[in-house]
PDB file of N, CA and C in Angstrom:
ATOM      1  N   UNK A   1       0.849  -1.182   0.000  1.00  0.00           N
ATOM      2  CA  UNK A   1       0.000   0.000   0.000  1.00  0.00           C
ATOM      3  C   UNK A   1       0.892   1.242   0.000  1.00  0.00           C
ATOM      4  N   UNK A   2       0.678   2.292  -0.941  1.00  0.00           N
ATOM      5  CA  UNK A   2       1.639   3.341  -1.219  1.00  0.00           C
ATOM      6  C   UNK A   2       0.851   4.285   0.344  1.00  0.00           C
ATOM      7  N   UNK A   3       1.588   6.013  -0.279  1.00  0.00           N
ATOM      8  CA  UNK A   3       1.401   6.776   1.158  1.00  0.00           C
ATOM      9  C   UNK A   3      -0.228   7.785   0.868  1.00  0.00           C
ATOM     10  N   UNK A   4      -0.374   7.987   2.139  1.00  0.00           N
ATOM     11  CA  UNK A   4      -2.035   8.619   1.318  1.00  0.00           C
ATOM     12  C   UNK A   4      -1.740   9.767   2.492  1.00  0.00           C
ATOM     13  N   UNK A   5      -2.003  10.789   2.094  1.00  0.00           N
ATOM     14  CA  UNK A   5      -2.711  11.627   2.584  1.00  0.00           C
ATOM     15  C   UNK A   5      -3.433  11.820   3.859  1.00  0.00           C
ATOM     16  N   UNK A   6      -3.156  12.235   4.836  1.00  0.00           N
ATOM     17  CA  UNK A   6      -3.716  12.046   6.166  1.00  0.00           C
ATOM     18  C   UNK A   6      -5.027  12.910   6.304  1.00  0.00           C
ATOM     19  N   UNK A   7      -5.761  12.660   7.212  1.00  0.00           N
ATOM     20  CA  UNK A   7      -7.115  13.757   7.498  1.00  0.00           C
ATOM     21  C   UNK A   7      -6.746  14.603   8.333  1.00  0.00           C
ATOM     22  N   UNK A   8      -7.208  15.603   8.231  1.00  0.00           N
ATOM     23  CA  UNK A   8      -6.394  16.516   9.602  1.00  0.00           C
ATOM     24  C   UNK A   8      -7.223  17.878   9.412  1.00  0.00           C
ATOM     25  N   UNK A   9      -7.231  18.309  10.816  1.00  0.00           N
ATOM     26  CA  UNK A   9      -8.235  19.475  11.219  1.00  0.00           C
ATOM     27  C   UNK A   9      -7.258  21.006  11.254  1.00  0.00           C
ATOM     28  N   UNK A  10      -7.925  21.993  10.641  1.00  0.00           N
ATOM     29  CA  UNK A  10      -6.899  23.324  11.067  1.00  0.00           C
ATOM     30  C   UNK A  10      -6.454  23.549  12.401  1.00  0.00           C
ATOM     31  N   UNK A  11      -6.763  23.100  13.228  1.00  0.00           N
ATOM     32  CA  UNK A  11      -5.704  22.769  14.327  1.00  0.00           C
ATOM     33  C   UNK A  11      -4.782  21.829  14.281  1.00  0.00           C
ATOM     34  N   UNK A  12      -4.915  20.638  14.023  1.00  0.00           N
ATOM     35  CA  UNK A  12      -3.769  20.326  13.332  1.00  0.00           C
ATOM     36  C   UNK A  12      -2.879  20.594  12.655  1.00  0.00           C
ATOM     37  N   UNK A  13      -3.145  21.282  11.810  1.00  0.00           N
ATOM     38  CA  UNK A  13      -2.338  22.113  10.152  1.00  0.00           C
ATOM     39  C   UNK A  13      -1.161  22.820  11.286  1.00  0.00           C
ATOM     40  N   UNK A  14      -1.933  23.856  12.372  1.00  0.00           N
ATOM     41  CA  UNK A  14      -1.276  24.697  12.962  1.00  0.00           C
ATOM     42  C   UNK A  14      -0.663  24.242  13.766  1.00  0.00           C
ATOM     43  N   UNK A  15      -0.490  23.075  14.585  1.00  0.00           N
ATOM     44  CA  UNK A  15       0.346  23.141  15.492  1.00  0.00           C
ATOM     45  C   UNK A  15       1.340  22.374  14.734  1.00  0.00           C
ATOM     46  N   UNK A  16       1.405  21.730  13.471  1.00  0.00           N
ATOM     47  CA  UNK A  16       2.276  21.122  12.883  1.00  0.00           C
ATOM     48  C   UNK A  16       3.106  22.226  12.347  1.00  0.00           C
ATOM     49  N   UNK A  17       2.624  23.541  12.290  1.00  0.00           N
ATOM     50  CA  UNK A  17       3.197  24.509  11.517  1.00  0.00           C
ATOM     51  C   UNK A  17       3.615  25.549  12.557  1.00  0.00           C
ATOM     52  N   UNK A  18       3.184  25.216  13.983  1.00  0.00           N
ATOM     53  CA  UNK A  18       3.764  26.207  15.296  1.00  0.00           C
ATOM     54  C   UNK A  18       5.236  25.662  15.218  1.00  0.00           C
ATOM     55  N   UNK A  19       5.409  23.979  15.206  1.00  0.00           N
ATOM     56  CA  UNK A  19       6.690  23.402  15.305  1.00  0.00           C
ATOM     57  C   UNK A  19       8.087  23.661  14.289  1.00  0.00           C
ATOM     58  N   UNK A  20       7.510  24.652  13.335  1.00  0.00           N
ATOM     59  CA  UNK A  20       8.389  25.105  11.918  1.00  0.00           C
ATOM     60  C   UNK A  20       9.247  26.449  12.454  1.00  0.00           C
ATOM     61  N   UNK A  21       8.025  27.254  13.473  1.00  0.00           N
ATOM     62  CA  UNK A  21       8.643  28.135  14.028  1.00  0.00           C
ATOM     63  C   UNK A  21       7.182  29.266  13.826  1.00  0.00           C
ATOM     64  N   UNK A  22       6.365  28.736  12.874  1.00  0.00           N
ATOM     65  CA  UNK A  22       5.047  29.714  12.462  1.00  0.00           C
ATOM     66  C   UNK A  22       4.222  30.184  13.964  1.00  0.00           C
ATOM     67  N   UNK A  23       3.794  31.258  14.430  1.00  0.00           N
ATOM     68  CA  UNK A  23       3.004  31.968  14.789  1.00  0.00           C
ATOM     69  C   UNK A  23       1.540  32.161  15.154  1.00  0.00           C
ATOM     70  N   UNK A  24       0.245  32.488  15.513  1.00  0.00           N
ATOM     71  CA  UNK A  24      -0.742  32.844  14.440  1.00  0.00           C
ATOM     72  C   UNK A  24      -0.589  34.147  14.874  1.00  0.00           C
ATOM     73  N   UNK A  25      -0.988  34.845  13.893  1.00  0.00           N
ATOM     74  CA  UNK A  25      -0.707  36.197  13.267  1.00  0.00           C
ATOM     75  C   UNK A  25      -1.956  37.033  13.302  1.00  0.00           C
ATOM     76  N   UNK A  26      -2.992  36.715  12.975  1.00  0.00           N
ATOM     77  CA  UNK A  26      -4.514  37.313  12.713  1.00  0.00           C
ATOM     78  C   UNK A  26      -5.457  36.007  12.685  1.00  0.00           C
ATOM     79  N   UNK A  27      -6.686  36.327  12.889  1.00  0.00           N
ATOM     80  CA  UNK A  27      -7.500  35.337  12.175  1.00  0.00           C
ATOM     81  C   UNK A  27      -9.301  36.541  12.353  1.00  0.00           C
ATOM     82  N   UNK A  28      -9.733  35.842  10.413  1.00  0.00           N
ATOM     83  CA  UNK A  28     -10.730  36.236  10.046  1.00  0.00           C
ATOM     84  C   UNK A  28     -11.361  35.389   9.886  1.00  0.00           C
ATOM     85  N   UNK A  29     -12.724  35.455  10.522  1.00  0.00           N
ATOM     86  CA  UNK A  29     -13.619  34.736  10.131  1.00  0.00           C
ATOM     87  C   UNK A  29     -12.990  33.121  10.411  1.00  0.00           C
ATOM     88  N   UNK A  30     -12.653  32.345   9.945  1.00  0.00           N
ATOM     89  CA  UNK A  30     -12.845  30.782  10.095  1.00  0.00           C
ATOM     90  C   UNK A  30     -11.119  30.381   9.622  1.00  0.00           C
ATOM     91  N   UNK A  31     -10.851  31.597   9.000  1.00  0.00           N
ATOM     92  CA  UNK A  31      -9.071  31.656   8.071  1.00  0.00           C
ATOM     93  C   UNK A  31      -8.315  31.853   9.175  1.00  0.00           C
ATOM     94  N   UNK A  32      -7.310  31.343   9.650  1.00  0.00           N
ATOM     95  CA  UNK A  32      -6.165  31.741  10.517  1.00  0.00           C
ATOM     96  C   UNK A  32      -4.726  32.289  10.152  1.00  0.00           C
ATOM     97  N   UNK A  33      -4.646  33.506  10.031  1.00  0.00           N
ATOM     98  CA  UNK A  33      -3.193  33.886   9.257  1.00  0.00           C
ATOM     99  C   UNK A  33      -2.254  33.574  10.353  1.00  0.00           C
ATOM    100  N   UNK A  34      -0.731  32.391   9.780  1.00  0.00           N
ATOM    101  CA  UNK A  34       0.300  32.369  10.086  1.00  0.00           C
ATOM    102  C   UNK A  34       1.310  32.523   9.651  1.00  0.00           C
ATOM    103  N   UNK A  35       2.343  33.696  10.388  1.00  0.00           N
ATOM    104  CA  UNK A  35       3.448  34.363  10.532  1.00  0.00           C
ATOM    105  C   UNK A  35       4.533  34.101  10.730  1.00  0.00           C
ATOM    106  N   UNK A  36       5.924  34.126  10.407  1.00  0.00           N
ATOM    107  CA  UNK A  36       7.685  33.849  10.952  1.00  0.00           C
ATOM    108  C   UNK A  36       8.027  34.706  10.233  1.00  0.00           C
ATOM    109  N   UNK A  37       9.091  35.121  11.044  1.00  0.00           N
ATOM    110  CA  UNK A  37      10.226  36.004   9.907  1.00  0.00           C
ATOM    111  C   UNK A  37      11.636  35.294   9.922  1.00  0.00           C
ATOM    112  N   UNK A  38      11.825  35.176   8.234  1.00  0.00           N
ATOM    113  CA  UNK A  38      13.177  34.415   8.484  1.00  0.00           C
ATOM    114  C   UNK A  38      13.627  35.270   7.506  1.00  0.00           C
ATOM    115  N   UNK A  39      15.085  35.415   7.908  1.00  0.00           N
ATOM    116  CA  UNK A  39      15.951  36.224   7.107  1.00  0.00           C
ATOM    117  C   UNK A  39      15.266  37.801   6.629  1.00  0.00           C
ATOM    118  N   UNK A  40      14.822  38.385   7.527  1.00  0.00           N
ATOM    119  CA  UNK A  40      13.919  39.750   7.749  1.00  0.00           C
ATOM    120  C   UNK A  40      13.132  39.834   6.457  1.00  0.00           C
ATOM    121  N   UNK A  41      12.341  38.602   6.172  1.00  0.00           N
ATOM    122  CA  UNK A  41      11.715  38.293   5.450  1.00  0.00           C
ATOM    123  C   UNK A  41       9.929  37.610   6.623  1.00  0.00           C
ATOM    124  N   UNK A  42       8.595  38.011   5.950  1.00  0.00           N
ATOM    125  CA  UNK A  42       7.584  38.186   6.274  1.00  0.00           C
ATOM    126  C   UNK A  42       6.997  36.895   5.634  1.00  0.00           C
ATOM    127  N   UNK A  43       6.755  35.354   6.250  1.00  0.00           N
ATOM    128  CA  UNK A  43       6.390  34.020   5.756  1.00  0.00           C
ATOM    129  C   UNK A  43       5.094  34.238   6.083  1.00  0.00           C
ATOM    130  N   UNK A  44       3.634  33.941   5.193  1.00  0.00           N
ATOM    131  CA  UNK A  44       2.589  33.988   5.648  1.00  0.00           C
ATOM    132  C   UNK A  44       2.208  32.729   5.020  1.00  0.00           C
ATOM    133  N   UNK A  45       0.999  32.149   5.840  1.00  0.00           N
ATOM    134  CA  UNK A  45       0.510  30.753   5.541  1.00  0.00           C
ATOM    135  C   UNK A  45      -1.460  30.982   6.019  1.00  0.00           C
ATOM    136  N   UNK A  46      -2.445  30.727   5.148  1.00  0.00           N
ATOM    137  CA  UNK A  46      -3.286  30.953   5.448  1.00  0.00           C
ATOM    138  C   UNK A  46      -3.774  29.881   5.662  1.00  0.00           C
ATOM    139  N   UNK A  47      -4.687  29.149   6.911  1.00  0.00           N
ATOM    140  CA  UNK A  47      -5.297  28.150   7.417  1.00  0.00           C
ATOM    141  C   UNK A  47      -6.666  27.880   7.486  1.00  0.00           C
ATOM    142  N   UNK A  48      -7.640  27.380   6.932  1.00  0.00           N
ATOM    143  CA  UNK A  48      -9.047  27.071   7.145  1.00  0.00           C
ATOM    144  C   UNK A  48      -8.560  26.575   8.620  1.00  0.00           C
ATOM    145  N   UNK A  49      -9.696  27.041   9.571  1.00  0.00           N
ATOM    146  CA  UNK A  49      -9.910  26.418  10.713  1.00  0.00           C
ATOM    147  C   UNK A  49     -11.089  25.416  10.423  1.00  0.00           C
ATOM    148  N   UNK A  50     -10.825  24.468   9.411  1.00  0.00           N
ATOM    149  CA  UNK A  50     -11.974  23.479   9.595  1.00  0.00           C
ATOM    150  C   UNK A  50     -11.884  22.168  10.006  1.00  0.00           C
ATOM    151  N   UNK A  51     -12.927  21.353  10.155  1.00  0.00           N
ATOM    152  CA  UNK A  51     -12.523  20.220  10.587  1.00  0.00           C
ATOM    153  C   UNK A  51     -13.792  19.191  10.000  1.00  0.00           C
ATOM    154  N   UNK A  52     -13.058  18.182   9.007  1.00  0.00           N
ATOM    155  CA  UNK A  52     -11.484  18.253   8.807  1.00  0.00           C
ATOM    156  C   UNK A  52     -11.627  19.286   7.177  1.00  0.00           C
ATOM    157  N   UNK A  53      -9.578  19.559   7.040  1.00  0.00           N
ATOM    158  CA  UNK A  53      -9.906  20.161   5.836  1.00  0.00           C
ATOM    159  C   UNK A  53     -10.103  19.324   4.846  1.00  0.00           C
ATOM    160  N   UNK A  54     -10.462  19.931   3.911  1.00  0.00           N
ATOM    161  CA  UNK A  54     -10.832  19.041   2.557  1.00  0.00           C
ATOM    162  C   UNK A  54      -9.272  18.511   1.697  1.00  0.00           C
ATOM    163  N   UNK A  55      -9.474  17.939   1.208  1.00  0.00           N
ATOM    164  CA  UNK A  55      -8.281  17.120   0.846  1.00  0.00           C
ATOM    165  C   UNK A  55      -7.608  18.013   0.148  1.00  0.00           C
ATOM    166  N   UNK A  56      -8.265  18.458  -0.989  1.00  0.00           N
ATOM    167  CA  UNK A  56      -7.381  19.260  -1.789  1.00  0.00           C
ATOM    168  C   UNK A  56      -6.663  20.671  -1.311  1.00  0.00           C
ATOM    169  N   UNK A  57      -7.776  21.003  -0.675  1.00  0.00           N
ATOM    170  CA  UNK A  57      -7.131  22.342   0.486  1.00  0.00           C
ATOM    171  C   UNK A  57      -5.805  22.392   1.340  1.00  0.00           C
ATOM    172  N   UNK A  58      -6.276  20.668   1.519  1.00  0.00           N
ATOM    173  CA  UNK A  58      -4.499  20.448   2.623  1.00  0.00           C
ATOM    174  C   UNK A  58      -3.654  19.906   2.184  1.00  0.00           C
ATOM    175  N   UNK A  59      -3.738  19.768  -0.516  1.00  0.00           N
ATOM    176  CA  UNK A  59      -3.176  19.707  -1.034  1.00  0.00           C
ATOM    177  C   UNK A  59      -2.282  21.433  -1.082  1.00  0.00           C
ATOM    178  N   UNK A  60      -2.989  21.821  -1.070  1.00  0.00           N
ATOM    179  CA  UNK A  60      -2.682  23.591  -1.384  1.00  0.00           C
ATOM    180  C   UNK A  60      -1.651  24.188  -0.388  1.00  0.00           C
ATOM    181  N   UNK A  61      -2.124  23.800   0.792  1.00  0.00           N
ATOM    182  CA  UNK A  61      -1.231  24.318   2.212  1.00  0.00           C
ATOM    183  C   UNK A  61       0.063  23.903   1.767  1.00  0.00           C
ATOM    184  N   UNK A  62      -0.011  22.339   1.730  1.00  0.00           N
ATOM    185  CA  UNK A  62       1.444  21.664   1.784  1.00  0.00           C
ATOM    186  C   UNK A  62       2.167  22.349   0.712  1.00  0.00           C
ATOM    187  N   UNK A  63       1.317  22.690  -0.475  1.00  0.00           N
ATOM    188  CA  UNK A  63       2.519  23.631  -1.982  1.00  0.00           C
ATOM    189  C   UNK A  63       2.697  24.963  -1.133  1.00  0.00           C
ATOM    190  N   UNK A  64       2.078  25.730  -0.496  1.00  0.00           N
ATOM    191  CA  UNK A  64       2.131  26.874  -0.235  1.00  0.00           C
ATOM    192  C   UNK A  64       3.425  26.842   0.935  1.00  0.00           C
ATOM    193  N   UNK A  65       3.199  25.679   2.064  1.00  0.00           N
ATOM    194  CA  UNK A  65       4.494  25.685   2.936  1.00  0.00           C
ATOM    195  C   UNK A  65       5.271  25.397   2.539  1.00  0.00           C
ATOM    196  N   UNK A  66       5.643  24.383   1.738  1.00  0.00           N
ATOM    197  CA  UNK A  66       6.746  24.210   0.665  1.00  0.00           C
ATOM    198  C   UNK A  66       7.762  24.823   0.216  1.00  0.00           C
ATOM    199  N   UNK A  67       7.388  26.416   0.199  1.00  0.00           N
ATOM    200  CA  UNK A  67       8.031  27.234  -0.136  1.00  0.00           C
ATOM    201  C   UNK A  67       8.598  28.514   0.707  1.00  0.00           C
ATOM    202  N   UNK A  68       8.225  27.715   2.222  1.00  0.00           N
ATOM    203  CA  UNK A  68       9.337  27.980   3.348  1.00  0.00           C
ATOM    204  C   UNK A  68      10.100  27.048   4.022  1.00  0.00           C
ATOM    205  N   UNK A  69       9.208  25.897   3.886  1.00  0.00           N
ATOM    206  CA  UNK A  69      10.035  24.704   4.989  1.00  0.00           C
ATOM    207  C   UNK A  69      10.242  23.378   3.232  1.00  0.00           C
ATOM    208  N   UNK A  70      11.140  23.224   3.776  1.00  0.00           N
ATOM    209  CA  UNK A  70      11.605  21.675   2.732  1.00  0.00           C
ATOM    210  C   UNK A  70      10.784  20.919   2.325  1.00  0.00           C
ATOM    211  N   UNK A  71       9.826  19.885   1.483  1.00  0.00           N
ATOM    212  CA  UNK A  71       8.811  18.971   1.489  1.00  0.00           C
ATOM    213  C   UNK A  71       9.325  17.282   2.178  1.00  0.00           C
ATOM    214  N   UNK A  72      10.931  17.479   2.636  1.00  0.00           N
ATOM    215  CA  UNK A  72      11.132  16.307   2.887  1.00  0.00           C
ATOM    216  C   UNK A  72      10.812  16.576   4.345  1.00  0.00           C
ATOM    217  N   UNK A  73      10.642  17.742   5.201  1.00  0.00           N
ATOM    218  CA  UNK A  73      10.224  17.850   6.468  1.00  0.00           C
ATOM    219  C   UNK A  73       9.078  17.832   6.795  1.00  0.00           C
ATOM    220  N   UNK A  74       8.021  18.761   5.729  1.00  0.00           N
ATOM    221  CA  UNK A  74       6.769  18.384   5.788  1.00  0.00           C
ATOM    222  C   UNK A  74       5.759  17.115   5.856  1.00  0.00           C
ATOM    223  N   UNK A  75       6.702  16.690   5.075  1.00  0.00           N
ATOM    224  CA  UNK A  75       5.643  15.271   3.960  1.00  0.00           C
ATOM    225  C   UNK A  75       5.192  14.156   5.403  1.00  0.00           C
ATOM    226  N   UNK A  76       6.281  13.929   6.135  1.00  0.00           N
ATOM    227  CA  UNK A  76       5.775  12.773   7.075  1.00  0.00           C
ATOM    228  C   UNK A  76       4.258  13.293   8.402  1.00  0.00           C
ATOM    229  N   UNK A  77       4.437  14.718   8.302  1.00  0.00           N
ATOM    230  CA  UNK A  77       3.191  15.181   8.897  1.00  0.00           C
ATOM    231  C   UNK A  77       2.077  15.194   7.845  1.00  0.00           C
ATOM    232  N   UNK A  78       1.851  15.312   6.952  1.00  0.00           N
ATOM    233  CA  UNK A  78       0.791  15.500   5.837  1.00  0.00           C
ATOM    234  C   UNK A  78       0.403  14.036   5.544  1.00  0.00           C
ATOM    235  N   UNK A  79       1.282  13.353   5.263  1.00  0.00           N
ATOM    236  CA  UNK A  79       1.163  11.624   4.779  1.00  0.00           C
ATOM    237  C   UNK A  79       1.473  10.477   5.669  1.00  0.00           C
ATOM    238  N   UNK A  80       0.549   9.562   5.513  1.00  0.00           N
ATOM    239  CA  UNK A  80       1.039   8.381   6.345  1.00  0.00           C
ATOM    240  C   UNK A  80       1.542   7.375   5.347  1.00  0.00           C
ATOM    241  N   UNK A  81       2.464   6.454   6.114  1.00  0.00           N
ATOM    242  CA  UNK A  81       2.842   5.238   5.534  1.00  0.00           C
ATOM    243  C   UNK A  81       1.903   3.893   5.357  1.00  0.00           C
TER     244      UNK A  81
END
């Protein structure tokens, strides 16, 4: 059996993404904006607080964090074996 995709609630998303070094920053409505500054640079990550998120949504997060944290650090929180 290959790796699938885990279910997971925007609290989840976030505390997997508190452990990166992320923040929360604001939150509107049901969206949770999260914050780091690395290299006096401004990382934002926007979060459905839902539960759970929809698959493709917590396809989107993982491209969007991707492009602060590594996908080989991410991937074992997002996917199971």
């Amino acid at each position: 059996m290959g790796v699938k995709l885990k279910i997971l609630s925007g609290k989840d998303v976030i505390k997997i993404l508190k452990g990166f070094g992320f923040v929360v920053h604001d939150q509107t409505g049901s969206h949770i904006k999260l914050r780091r500054v690395m290299f006096n640079m401004n990382q934002t990550l926007i979060i459905p607080n839902h539960d759970p998120i929809a698959r493709g949504t917590l396809k989107g997060i993982l491209n969007q964090a991707s492009k602060y944290i590594t996908q080989s650090d991410l991937l074992p929180h997002f996917y199971s074996k």
